[in-house]
N, C-alpha and C. Protein backbone atom coordinates (compact mmCIF):
# COMPACT_ATOMS: atom_id res chain seq x y z
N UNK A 1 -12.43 -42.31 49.55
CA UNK A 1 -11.49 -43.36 49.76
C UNK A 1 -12.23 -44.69 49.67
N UNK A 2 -11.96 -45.80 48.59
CA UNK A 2 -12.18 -47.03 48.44
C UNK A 2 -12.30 -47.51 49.49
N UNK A 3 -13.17 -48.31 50.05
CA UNK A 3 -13.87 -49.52 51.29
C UNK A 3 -12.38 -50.63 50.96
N UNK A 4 -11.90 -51.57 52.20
CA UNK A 4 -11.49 -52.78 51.31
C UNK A 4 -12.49 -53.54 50.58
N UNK A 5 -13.78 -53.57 50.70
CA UNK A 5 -14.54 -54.40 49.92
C UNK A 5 -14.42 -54.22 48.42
N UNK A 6 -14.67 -52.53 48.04
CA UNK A 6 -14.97 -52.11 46.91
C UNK A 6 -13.30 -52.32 45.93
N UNK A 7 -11.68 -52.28 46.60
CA UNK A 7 -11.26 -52.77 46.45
C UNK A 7 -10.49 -54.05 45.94
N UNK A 8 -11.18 -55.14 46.35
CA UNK A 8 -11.17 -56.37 46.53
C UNK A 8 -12.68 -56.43 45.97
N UNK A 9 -13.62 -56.09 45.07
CA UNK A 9 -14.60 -56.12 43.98
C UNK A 9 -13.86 -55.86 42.74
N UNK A 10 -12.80 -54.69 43.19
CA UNK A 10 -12.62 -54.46 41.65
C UNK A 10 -11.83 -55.31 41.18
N UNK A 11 -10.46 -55.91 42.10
CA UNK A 11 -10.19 -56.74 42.18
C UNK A 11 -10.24 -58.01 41.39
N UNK A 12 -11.17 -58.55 41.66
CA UNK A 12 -11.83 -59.37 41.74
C UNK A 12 -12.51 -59.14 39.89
N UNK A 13 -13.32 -58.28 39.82
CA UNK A 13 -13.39 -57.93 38.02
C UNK A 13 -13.21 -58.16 37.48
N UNK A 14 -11.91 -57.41 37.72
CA UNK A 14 -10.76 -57.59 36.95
C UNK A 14 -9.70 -58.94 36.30
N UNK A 15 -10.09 -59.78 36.96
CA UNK A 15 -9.50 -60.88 36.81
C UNK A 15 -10.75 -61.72 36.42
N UNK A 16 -11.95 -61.55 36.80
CA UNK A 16 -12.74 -62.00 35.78
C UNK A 16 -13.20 -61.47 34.44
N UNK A 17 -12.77 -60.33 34.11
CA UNK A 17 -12.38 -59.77 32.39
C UNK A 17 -11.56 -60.72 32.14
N UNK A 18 -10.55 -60.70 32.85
CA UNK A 18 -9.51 -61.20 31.99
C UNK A 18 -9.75 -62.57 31.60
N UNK A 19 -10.07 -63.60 32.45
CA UNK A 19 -10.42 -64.69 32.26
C UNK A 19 -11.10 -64.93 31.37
N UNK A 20 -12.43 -64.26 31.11
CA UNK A 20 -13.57 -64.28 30.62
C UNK A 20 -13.38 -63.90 28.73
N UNK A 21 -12.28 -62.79 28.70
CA UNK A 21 -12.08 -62.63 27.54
C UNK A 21 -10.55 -63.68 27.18
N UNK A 22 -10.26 -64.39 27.45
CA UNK A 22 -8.87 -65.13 27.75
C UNK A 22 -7.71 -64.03 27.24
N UNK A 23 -8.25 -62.91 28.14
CA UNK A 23 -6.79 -61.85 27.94
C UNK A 23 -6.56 -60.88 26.79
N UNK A 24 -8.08 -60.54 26.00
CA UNK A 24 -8.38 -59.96 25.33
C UNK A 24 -8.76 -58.64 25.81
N UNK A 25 -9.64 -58.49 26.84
CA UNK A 25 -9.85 -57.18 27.62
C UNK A 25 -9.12 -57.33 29.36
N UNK A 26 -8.35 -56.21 29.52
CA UNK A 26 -7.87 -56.01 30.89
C UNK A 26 -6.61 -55.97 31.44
N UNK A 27 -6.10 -56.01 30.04
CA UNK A 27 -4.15 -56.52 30.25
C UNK A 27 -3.45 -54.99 30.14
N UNK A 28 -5.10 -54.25 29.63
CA UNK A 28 -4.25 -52.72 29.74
C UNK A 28 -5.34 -51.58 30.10
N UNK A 29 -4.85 -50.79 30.62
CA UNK A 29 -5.85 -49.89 30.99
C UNK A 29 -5.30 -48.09 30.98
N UNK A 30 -6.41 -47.75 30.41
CA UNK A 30 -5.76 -46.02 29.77
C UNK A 30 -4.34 -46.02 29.46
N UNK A 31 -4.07 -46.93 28.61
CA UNK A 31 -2.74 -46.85 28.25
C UNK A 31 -1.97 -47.78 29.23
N UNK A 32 -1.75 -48.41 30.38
CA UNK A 32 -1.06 -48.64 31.16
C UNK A 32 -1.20 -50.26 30.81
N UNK A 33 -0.11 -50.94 30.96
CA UNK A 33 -0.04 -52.21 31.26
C UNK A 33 -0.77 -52.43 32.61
N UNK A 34 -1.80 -53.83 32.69
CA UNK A 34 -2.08 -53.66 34.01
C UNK A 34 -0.68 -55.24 34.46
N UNK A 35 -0.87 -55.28 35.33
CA UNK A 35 0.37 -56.66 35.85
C UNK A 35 -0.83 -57.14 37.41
N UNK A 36 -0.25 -58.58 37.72
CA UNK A 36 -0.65 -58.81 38.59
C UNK A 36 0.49 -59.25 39.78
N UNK A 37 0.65 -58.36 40.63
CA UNK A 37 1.75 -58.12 41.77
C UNK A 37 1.44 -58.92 43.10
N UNK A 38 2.35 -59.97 43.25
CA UNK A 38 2.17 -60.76 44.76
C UNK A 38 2.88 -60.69 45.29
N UNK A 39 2.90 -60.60 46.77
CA UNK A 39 3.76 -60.25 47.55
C UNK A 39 3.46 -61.43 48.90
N UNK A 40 4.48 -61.25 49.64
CA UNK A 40 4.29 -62.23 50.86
C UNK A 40 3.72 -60.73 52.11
N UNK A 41 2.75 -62.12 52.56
CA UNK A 41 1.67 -61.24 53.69
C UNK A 41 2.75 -60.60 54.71
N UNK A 42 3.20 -59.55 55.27
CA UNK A 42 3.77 -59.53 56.75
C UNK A 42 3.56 -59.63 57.79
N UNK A 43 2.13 -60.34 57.64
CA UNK A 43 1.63 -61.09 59.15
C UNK A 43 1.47 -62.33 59.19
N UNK A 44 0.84 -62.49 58.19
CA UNK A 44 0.58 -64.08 57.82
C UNK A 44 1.57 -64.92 57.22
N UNK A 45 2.41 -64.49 56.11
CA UNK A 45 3.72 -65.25 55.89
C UNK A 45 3.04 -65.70 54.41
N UNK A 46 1.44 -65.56 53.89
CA UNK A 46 1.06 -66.11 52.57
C UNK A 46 1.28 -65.25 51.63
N UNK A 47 0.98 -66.07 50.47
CA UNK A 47 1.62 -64.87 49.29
C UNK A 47 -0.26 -64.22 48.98
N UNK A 48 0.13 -63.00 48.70
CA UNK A 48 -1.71 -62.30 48.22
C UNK A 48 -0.93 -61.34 46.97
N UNK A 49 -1.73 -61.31 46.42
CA UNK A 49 -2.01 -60.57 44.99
C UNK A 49 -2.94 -60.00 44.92
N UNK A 50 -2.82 -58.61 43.74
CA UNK A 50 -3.20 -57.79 43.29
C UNK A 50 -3.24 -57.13 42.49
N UNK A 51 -3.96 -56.87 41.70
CA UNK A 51 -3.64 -56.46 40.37
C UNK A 51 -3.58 -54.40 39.94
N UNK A 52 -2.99 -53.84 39.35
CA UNK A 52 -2.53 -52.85 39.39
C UNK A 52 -2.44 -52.42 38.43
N UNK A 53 -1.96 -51.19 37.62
CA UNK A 53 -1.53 -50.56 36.59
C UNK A 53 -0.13 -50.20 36.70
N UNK A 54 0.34 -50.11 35.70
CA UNK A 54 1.66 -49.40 35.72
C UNK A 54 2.43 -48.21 34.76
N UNK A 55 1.82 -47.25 35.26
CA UNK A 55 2.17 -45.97 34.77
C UNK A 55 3.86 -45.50 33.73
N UNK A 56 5.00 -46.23 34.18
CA UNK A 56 5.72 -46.71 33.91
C UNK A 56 6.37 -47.93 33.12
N UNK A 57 6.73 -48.09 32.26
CA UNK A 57 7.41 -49.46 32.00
C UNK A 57 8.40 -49.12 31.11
N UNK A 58 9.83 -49.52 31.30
CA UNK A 58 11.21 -49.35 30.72
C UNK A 58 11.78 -50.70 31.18
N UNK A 59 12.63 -51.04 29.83
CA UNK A 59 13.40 -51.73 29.86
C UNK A 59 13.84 -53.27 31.16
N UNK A 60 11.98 -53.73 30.99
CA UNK A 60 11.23 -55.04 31.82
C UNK A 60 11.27 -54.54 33.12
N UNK A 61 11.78 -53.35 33.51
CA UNK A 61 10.97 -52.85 34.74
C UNK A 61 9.75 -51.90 34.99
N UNK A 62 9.02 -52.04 35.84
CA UNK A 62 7.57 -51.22 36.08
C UNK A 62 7.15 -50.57 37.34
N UNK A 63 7.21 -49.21 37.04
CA UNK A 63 6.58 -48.55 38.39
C UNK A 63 5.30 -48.10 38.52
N UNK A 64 5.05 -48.79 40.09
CA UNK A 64 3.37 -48.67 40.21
C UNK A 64 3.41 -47.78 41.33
N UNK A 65 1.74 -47.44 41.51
CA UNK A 65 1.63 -46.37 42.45
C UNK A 65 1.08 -46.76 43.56
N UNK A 66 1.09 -46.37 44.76
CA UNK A 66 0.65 -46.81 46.08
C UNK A 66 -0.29 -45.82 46.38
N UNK A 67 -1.24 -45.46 45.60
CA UNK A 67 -2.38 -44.57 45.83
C UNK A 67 -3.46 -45.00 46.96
N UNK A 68 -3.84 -46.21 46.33
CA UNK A 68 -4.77 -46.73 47.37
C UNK A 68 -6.16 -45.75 46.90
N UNK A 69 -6.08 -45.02 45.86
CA UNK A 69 -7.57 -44.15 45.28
C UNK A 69 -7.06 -42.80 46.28
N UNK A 70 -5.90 -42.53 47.13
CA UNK A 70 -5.79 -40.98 47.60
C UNK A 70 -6.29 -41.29 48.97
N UNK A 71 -6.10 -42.95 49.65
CA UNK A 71 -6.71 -42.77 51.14
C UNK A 71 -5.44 -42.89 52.04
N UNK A 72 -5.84 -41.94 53.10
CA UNK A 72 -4.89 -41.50 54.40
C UNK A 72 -3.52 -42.81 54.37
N UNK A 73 -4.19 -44.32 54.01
CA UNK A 73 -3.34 -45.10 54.70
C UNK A 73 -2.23 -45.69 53.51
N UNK A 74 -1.39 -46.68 53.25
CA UNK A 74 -0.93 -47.19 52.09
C UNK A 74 -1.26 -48.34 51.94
N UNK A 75 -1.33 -49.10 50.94
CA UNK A 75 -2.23 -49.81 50.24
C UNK A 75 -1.29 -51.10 51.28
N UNK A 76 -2.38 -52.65 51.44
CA UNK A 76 -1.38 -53.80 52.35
C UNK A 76 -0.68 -54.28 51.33
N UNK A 77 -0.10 -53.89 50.12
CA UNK A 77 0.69 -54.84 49.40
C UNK A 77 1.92 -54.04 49.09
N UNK A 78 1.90 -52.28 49.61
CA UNK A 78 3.06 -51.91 49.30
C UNK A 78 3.75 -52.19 50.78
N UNK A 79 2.63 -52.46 51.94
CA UNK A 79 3.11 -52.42 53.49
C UNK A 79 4.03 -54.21 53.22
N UNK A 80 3.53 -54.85 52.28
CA UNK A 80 3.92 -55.98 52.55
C UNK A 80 5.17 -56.07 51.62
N UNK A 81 5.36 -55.25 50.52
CA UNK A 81 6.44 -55.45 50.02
C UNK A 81 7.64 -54.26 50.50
N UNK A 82 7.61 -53.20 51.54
CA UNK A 82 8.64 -53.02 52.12
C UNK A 82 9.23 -53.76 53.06
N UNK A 83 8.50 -54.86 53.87
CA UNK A 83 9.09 -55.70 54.61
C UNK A 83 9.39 -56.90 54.09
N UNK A 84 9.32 -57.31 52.90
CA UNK A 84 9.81 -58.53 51.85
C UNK A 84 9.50 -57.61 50.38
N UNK A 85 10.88 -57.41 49.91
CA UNK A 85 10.92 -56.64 48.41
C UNK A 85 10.86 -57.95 47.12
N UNK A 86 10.95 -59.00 47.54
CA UNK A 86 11.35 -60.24 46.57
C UNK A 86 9.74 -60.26 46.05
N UNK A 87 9.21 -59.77 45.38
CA UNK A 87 7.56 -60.40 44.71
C UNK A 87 7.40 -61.27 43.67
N UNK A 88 6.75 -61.45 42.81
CA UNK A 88 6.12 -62.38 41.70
C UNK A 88 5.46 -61.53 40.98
N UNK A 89 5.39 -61.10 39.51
CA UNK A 89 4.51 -60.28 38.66
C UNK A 89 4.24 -61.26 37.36
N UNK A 90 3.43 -61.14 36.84
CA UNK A 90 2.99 -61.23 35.66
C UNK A 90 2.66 -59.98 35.05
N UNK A 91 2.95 -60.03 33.94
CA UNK A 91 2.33 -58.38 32.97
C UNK A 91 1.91 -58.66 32.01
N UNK A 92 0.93 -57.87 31.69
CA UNK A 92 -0.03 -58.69 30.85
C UNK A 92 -0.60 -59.93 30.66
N UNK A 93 -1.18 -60.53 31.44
CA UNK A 93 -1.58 -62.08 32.04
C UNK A 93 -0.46 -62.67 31.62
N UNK A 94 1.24 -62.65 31.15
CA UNK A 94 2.13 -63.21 30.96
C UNK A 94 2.68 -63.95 32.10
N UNK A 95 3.62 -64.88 32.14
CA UNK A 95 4.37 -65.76 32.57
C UNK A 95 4.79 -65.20 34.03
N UNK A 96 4.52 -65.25 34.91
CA UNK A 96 4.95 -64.99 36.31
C UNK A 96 6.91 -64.76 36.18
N UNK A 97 7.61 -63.30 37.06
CA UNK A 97 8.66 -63.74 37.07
C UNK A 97 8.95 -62.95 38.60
N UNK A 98 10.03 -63.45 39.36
CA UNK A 98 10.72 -62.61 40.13
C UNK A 98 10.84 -61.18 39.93
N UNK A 99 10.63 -60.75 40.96
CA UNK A 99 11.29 -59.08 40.83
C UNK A 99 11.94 -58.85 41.93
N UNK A 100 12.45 -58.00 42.15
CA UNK A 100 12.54 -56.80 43.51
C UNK A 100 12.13 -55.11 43.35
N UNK A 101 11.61 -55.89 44.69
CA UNK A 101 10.49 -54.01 44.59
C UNK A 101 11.52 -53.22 45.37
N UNK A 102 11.35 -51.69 45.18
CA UNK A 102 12.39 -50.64 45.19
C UNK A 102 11.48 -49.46 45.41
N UNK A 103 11.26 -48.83 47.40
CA UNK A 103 10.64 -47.69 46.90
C UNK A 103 11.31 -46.73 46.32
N UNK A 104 11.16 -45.72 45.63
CA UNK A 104 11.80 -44.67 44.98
C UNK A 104 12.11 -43.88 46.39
N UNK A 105 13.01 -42.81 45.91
CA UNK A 105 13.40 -41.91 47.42
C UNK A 105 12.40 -40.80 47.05
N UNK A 106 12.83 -39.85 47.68
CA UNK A 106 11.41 -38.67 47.15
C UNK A 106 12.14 -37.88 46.01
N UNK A 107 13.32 -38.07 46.13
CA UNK A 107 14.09 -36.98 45.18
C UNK A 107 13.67 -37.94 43.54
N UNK A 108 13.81 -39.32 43.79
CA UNK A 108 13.87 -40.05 42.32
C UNK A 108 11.99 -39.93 41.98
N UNK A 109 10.95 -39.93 43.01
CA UNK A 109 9.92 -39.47 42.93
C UNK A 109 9.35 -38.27 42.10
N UNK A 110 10.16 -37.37 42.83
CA UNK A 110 10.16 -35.73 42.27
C UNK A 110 10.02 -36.26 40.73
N UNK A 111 11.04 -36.77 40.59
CA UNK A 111 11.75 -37.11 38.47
C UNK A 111 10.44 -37.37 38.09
N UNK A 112 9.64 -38.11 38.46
CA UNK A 112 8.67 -39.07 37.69
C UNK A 112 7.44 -38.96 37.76
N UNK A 113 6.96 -38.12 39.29
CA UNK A 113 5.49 -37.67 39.74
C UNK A 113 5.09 -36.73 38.42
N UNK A 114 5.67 -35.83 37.87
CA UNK A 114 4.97 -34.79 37.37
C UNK A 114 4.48 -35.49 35.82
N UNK A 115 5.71 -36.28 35.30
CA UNK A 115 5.08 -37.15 34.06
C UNK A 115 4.18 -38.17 33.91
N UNK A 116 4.06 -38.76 35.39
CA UNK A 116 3.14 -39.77 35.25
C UNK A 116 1.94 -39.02 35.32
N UNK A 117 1.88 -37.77 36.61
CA UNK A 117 0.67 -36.95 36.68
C UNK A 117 -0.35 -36.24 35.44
N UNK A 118 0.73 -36.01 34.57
CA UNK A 118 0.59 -35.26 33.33
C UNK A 118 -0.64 -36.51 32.50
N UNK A 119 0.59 -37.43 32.16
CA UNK A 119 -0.22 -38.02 31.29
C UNK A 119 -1.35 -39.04 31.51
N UNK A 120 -1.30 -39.54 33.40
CA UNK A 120 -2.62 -39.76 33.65
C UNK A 120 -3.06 -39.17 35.00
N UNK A 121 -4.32 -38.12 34.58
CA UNK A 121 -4.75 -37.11 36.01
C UNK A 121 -5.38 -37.73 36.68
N UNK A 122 -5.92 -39.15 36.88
CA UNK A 122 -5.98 -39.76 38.50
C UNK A 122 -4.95 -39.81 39.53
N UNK A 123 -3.86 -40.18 39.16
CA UNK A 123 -3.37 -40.10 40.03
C UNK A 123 -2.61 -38.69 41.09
N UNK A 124 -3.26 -37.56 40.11
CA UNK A 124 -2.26 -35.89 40.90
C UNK A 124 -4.06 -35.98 41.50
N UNK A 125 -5.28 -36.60 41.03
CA UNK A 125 -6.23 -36.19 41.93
C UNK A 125 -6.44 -37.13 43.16
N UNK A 126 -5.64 -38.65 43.17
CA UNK A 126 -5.59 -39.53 44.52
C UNK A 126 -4.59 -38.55 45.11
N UNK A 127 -3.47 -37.92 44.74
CA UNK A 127 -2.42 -37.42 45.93
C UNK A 127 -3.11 -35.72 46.17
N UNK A 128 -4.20 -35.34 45.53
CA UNK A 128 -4.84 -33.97 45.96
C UNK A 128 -5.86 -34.53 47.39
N UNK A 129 -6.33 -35.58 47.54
CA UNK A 129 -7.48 -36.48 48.48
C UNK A 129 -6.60 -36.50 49.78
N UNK A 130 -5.04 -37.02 49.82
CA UNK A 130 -4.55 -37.07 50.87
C UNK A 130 -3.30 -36.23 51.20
N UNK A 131 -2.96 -36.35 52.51
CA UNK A 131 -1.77 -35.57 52.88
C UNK A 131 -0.72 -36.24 53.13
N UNK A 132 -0.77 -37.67 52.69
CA UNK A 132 0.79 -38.23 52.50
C UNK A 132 1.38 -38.58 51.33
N UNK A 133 2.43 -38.68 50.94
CA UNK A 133 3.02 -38.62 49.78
C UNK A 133 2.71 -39.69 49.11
N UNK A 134 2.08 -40.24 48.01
CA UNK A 134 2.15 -41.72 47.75
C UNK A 134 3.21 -41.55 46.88
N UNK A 135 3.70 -43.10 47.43
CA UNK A 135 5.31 -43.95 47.12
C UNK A 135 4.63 -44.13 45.48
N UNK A 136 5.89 -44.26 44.91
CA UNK A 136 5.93 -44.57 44.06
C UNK A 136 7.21 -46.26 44.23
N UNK A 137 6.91 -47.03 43.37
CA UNK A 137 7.36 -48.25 43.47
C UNK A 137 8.08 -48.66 42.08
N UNK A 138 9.29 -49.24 42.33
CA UNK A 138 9.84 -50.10 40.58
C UNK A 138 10.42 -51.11 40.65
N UNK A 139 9.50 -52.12 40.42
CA UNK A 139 10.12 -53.40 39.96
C UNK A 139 10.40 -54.11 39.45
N UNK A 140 11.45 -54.84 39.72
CA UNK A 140 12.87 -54.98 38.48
C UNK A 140 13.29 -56.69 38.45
N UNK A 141 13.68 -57.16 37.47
CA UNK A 141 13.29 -58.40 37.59
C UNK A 141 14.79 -59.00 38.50
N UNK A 142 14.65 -59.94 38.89
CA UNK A 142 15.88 -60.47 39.75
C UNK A 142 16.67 -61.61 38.82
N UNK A 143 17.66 -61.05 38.77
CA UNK A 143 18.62 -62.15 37.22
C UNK A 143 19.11 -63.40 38.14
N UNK A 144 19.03 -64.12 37.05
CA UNK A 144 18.56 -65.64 37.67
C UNK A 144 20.40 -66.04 37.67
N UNK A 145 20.67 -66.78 38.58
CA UNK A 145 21.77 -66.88 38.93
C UNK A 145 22.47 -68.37 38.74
């Protein structure tokens, strides 16, 4: 199970690839769009970000995984976006937009665990590491009104 440090290194990398190549390396990874997901703190009230993969992507929505690398606890940005679902994404270092995050139920889970598992085996080996279910997440953009 990832340290928060080692976390918040990779983190951190990662956004200096991207920078570094101005968005040439890091916008995707084993196939996956990566996006960068902010959410408001639920203690602090600030917005924090993080950057992620997304195993998923249909029709400008994207579901990510709350693996956390397969540790006991869930990651602080899915803890922070069940208590505020309204986030901010960019995908592919693109244009920041609204979303709303949506955990899946376990039944809409069931649908989607075995294909995402299939076609990338980190994540059936983060949910072999622990004994809680990791959420699966989809977020969807919020139509501007």
């Amino acid at each position: 199970m990832p340290p928060n440090f080692a976390l918040k290194a990779m983190n951190t990398a990662h956004r200096v690839l991207l920078k570094a190549s101005h968005g040439r390396f890091g916008n995707e990874f084993g196939g996956m769009p990566s996006l960068e997901l902010t959410t408001i703190g639920r203690k602090s009230g600030q917005p924090h970000a993080v950057m992620l993969t997304a195993p998923v992507a249909q029709d400008g929505s994207f579901v990510v995984v709350a693996s956390r690398g397969g540790d006991p606890v869930h990651p602080a940005w899915f803890l922070n976006l069940r208590e505020n679902p309204e986030v901010t994404v960019s995908v592919r270092s693109g244009p920041q937009q609204r979303m709303r995050a949506t955990i899946l139920t376990s039944e809409q889970r069931a649908q989607l665990w075995p294909d995402i598992t299939r076609r990338y085996s980190n994540y059936a080996a983060y949910q072999k590491r622990t004994s809680r279910e990791i959420p699966l997440v989809r977020l969807s953009p919020i139509e501007s009104r």
